[in-house]
C-alpha atoms as a PDB file:
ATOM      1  CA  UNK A   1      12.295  -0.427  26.702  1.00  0.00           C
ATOM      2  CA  UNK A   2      15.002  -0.468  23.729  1.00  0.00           C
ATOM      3  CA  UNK A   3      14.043   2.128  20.490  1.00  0.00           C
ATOM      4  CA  UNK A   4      13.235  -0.860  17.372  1.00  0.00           C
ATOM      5  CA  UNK A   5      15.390   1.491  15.257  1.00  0.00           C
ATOM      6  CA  UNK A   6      18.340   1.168  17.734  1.00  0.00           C
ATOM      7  CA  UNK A   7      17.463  -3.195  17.369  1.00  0.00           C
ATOM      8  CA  UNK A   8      18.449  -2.846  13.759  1.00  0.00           C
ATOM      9  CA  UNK A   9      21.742  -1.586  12.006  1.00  0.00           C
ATOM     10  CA  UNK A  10      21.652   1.909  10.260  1.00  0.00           C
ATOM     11  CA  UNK A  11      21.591   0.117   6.819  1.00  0.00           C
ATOM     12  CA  UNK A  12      18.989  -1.901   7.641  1.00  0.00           C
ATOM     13  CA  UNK A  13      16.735   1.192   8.905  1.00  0.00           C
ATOM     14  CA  UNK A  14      18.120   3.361   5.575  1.00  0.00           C
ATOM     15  CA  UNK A  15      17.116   0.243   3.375  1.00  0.00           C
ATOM     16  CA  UNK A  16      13.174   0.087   5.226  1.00  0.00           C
ATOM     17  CA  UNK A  17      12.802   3.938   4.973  1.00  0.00           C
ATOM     18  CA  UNK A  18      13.441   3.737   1.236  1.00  0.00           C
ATOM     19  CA  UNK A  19      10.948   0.974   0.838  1.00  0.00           C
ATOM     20  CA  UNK A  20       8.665   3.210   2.705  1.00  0.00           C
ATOM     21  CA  UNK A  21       9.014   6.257   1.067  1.00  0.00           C
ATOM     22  CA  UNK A  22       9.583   4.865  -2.542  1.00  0.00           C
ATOM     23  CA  UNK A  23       6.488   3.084  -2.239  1.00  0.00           C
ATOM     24  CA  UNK A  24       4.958   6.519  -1.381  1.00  0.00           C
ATOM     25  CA  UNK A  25       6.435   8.918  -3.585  1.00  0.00           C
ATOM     26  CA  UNK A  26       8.053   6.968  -5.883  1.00  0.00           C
ATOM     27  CA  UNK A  27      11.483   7.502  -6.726  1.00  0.00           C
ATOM     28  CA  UNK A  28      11.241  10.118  -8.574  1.00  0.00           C
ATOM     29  CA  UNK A  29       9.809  11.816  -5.571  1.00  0.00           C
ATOM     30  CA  UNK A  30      11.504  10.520  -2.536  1.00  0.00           C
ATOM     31  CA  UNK A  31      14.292  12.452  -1.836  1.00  0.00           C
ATOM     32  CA  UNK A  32      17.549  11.221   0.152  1.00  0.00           C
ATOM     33  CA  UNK A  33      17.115  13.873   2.605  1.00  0.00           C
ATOM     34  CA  UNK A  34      13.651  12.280   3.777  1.00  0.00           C
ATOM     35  CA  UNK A  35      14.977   8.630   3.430  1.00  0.00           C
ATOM     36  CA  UNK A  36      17.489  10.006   6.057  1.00  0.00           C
ATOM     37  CA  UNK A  37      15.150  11.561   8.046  1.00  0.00           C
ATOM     38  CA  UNK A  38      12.559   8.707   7.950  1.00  0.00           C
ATOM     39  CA  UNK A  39      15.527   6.428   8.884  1.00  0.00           C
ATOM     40  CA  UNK A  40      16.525   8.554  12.119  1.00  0.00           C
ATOM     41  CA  UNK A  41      19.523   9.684  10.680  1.00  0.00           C
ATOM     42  CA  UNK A  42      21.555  12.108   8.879  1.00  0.00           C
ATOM     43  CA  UNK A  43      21.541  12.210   5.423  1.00  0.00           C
ATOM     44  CA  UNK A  44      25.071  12.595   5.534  1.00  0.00           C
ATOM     45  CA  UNK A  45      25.043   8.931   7.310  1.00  0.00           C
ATOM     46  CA  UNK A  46      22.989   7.914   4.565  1.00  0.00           C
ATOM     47  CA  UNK A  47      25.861   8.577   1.746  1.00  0.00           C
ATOM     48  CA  UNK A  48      28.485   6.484   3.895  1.00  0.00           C
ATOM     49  CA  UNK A  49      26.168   3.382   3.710  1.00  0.00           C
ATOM     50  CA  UNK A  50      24.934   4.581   0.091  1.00  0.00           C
ATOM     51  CA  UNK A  51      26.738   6.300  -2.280  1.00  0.00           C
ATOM     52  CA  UNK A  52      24.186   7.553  -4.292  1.00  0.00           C
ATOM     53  CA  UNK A  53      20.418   7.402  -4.644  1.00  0.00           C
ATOM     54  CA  UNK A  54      21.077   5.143  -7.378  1.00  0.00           C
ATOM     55  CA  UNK A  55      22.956   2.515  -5.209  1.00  0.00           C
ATOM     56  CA  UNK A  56      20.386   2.900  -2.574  1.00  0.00           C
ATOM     57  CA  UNK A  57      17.156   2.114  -5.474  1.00  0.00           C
ATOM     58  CA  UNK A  58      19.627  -0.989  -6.425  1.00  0.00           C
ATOM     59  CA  UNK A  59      19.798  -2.537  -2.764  1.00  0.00           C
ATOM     60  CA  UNK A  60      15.751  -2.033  -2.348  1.00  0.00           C
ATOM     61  CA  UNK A  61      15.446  -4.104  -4.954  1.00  0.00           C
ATOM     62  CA  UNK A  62      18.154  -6.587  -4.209  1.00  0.00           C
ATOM     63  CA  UNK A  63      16.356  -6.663  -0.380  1.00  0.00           C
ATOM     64  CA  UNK A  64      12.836  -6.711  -1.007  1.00  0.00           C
ATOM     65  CA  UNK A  65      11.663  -7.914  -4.572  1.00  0.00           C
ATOM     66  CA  UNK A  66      11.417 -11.032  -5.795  1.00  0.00           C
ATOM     67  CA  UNK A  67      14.380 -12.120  -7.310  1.00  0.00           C
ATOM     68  CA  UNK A  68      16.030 -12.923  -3.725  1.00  0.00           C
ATOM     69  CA  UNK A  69      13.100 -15.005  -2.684  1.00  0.00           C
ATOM     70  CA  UNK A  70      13.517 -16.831  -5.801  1.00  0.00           C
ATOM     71  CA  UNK A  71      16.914 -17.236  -5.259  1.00  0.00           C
ATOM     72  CA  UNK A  72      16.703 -19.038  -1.984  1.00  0.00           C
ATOM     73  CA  UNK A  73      13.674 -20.886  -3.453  1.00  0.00           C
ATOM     74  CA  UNK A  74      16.081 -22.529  -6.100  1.00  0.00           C
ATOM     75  CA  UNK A  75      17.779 -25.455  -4.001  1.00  0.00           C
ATOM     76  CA  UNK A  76      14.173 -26.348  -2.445  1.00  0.00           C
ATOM     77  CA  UNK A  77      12.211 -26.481  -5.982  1.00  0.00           C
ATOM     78  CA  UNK A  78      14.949 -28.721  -7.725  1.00  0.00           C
ATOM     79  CA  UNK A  79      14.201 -31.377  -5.125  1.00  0.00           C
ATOM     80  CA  UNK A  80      10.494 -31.057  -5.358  1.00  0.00           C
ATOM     81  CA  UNK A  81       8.182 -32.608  -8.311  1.00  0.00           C
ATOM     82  CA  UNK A  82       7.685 -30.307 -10.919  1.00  0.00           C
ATOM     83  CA  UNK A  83       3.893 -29.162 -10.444  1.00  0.00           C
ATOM     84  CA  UNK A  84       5.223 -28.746  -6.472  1.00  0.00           C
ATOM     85  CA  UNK A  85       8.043 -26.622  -7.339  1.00  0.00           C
ATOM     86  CA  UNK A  86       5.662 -24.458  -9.556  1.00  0.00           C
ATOM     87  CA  UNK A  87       3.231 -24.387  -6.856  1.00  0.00           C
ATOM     88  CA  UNK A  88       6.069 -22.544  -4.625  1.00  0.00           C
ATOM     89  CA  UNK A  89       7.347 -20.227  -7.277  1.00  0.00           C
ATOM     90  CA  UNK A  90       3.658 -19.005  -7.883  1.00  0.00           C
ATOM     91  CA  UNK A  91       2.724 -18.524  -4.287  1.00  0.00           C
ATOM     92  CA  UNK A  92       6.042 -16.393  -3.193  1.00  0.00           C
ATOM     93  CA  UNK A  93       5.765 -14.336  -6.179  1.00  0.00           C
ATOM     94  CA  UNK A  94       2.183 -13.210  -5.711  1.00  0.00           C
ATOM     95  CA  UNK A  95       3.113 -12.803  -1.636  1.00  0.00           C
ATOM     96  CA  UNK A  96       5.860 -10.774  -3.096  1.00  0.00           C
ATOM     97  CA  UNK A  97       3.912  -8.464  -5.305  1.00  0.00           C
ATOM     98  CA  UNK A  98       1.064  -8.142  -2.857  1.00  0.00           C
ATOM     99  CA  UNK A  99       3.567  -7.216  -0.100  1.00  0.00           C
ATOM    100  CA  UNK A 100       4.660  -4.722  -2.814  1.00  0.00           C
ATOM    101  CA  UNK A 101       2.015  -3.720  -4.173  1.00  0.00           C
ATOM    102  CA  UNK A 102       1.930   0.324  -3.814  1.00  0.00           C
ATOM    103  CA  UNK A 103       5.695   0.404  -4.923  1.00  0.00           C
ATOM    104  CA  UNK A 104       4.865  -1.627  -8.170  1.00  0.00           C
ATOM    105  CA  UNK A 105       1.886   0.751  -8.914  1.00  0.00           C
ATOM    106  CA  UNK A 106       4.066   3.786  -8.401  1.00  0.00           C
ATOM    107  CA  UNK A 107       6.892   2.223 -10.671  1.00  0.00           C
ATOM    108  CA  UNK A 108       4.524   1.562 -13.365  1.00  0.00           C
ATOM    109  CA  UNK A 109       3.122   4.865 -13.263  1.00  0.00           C
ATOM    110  CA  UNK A 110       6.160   6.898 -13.210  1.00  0.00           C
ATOM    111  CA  UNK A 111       9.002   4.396 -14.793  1.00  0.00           C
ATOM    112  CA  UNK A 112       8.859   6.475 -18.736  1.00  0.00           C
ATOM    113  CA  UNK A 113      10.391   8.886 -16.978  1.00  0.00           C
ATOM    114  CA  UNK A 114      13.128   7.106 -14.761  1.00  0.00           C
ATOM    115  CA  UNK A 115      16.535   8.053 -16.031  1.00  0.00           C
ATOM    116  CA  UNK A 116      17.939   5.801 -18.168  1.00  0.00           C
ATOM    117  CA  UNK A 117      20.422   4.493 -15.767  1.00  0.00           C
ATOM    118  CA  UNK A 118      17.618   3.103 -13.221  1.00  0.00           C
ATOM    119  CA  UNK A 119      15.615   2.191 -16.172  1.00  0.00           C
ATOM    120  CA  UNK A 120      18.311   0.271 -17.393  1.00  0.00           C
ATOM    121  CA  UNK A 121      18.689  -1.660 -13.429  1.00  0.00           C
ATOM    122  CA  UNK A 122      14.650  -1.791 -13.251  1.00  0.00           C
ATOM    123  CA  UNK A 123      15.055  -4.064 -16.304  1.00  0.00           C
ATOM    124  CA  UNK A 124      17.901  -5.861 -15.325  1.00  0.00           C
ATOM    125  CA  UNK A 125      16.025  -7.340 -12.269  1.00  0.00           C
ATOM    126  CA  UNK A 126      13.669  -8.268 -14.661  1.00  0.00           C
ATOM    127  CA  UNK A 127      15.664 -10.107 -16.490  1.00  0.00           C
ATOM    128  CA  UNK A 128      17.957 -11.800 -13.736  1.00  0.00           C
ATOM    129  CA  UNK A 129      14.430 -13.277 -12.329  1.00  0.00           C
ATOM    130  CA  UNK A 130      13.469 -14.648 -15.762  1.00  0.00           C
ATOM    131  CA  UNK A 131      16.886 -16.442 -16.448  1.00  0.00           C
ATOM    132  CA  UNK A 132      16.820 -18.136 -12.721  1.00  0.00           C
ATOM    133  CA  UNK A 133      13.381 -19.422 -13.424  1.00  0.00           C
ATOM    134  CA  UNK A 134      14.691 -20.289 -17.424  1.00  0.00           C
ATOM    135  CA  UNK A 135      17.711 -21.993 -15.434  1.00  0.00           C
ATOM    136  CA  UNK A 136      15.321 -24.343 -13.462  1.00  0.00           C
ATOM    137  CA  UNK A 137      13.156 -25.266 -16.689  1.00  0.00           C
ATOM    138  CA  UNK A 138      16.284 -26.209 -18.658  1.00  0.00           C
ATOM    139  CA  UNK A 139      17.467 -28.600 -15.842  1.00  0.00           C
ATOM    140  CA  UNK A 140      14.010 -30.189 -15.781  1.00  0.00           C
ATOM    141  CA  UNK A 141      14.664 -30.633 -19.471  1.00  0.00           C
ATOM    142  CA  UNK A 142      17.654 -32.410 -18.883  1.00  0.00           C
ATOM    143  CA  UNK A 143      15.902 -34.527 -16.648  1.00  0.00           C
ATOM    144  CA  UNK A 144      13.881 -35.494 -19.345  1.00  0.00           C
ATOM    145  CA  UNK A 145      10.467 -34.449 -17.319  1.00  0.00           C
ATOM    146  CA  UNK A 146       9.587 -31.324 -20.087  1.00  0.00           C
ATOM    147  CA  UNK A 147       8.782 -31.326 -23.695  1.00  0.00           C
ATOM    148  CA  UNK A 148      11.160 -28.654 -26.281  1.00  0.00           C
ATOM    149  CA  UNK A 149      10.580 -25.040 -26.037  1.00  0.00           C
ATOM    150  CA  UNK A 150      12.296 -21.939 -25.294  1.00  0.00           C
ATOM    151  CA  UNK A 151      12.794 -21.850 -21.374  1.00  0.00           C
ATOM    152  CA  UNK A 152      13.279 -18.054 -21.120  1.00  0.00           C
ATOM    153  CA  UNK A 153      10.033 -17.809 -22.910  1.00  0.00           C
ATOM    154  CA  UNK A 154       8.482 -20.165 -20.393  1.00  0.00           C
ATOM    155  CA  UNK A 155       9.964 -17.800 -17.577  1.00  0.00           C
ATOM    156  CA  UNK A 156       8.018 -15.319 -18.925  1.00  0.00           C
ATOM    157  CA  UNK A 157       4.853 -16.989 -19.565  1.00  0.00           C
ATOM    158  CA  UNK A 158       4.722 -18.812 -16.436  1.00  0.00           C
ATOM    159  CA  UNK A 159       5.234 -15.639 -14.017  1.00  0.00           C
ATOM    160  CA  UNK A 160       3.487 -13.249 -16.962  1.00  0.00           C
ATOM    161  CA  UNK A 161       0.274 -15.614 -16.138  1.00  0.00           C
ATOM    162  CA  UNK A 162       0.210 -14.332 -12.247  1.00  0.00           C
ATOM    163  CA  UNK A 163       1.622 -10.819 -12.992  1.00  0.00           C
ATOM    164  CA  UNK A 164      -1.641 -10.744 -15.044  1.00  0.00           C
ATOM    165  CA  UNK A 165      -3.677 -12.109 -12.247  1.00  0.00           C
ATOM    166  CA  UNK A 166      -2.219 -10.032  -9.668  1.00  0.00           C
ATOM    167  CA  UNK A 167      -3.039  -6.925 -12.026  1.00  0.00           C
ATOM    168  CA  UNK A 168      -6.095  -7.563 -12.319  1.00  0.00           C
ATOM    169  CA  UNK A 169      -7.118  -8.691  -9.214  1.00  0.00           C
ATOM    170  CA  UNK A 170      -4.790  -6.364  -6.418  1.00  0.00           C
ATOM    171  CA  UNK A 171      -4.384  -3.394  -8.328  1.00  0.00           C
ATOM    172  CA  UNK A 172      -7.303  -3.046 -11.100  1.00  0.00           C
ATOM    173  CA  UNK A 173      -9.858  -4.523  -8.437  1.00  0.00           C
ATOM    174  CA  UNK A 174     -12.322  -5.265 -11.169  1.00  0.00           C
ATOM    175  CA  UNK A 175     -15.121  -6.473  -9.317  1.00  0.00           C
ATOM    176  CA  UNK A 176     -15.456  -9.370 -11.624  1.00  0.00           C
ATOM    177  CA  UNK A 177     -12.189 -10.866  -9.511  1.00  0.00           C
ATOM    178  CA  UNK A 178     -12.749 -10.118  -6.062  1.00  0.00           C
ATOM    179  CA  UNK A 179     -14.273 -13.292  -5.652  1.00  0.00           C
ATOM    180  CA  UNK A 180     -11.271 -15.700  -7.210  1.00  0.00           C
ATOM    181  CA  UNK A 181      -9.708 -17.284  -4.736  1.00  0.00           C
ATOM    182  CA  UNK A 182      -5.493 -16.977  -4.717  1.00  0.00           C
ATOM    183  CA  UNK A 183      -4.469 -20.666  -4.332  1.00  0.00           C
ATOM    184  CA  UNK A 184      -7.046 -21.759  -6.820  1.00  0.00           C
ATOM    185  CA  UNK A 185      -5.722 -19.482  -9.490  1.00  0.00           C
ATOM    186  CA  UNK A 186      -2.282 -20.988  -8.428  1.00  0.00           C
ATOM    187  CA  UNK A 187      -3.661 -24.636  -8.782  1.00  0.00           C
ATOM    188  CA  UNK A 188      -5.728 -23.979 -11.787  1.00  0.00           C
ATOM    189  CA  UNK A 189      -2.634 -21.828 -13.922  1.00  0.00           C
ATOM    190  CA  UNK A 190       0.105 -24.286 -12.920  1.00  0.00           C
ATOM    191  CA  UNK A 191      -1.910 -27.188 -14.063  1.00  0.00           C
ATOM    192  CA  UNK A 192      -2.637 -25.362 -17.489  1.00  0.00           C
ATOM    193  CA  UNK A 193       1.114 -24.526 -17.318  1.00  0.00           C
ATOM    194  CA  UNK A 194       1.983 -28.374 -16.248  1.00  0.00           C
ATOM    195  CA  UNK A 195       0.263 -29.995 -18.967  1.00  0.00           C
ATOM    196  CA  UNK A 196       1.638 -27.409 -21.567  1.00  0.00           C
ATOM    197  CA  UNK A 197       5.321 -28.249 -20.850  1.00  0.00           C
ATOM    198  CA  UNK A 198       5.369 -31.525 -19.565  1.00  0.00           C
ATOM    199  CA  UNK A 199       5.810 -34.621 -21.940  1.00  0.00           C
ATOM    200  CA  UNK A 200       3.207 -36.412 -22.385  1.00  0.00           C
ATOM    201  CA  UNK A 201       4.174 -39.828 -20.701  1.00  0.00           C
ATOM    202  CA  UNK A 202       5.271 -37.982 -17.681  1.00  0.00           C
ATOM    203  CA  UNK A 203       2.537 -36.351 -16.528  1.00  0.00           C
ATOM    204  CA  UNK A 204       1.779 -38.421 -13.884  1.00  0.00           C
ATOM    205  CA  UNK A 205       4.879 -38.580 -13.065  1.00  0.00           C
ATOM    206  CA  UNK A 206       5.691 -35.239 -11.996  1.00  0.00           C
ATOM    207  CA  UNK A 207       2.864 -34.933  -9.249  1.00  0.00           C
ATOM    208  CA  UNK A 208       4.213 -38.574  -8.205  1.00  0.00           C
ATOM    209  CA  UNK A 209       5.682 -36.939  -4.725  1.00  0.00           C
ATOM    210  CA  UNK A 210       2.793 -34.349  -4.308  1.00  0.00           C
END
């Protein structure tokens, strides 16, 4: 029977290691040396695919958070009706962060002390994801489907609503939450969302092809 780590290539294997161990230790704590080791290799292996620890924090993120999912969302949601599109956007971002979930509650508890450079691309992931989703709202605006406001704003709003719910609910567990079901939070915040941005004689129009 073949080894799984000889099915996949060595930066595929360094990539999942890091994933691993960041989400363990941080990265702060992980060290190359263990990502190498984790990954079957040497850590000398890992600099050849990686230059630097740096480069190797940039392509975790650039593999596994959600800013490629929304990516390849993009093309789907602009030929879907608006509340569907939200729909979509809501439910891979929560699988994203729940998939993620011990490496975002590492981050956040370590990230004041990041240097500044991976503070600096920690942010700019950030704020790549909120001018995609900004992107999308100002096309719907020129489709004439959504009422004035500032569409980076609404990026923020709009994900801000489920970062809040995943907070609460995945890593808080406030027992006050445990019940809520996930797709009737989606449903019930991308209606509220819906109705706030949509203009007013087109509100039935957008769930016309739901």
């Amino acid at each position: 029977m073949s080894n799984p780590k000889e099915t996949r290539s060595t930066g595929e294997r360094i990539l999942e290691a890091s994933l691993k161990l960041f989400s363990q230790k941080g990265y702060l704590g992980a060290t190359t040396k263990e990502i190498a080791k984790e990954a079957g290799i040497a850590e000398l292996t890992l600099f050849r695919h990686f230059s630097s620890k740096e480069k190797l924090f940039e392509d975790v993120l650039n593999t596994y958070s959600f800013l490629p999912a929304l990516k390849e969302l993009m093309p789907e949601a602009a030929a879907m009706s608006y509340e569907k599109a939200l729909t979509e956007i809501a439910k891979r971002f929560l699988d994203t962060l729940e998939s993620r979930k011990d490496l975002i509650q590492i981050m956040h508890s370590e990230i004041q002390r990041y240097p500044e450079k991976i503070h600096r691309l920690y942010h700019s992931f950030i704020d790549e994801t909120l001018k995609i989703l900004a992107a999308y709202f100002n096309e719907m605006r020129k489709r004439r489907l959504l009422s004035r406001f500032d569409a980076e704003f609404g990026a923020r709003a709009f994900l801000g609503m489920f970062f809040s719910y995943f907070n609460v609910h995945e890593m808080m567990m406030h027992k006050k939450y445990r019940h809520v079901d996930k797709d009737e939070t989606i449903r019930e915040f991308v209606r509220i969302f819906v109705r706030g941005t949509v203009k007013q004689k087109d509100k039935k129009e957008v769930r016309r092809n739901d």
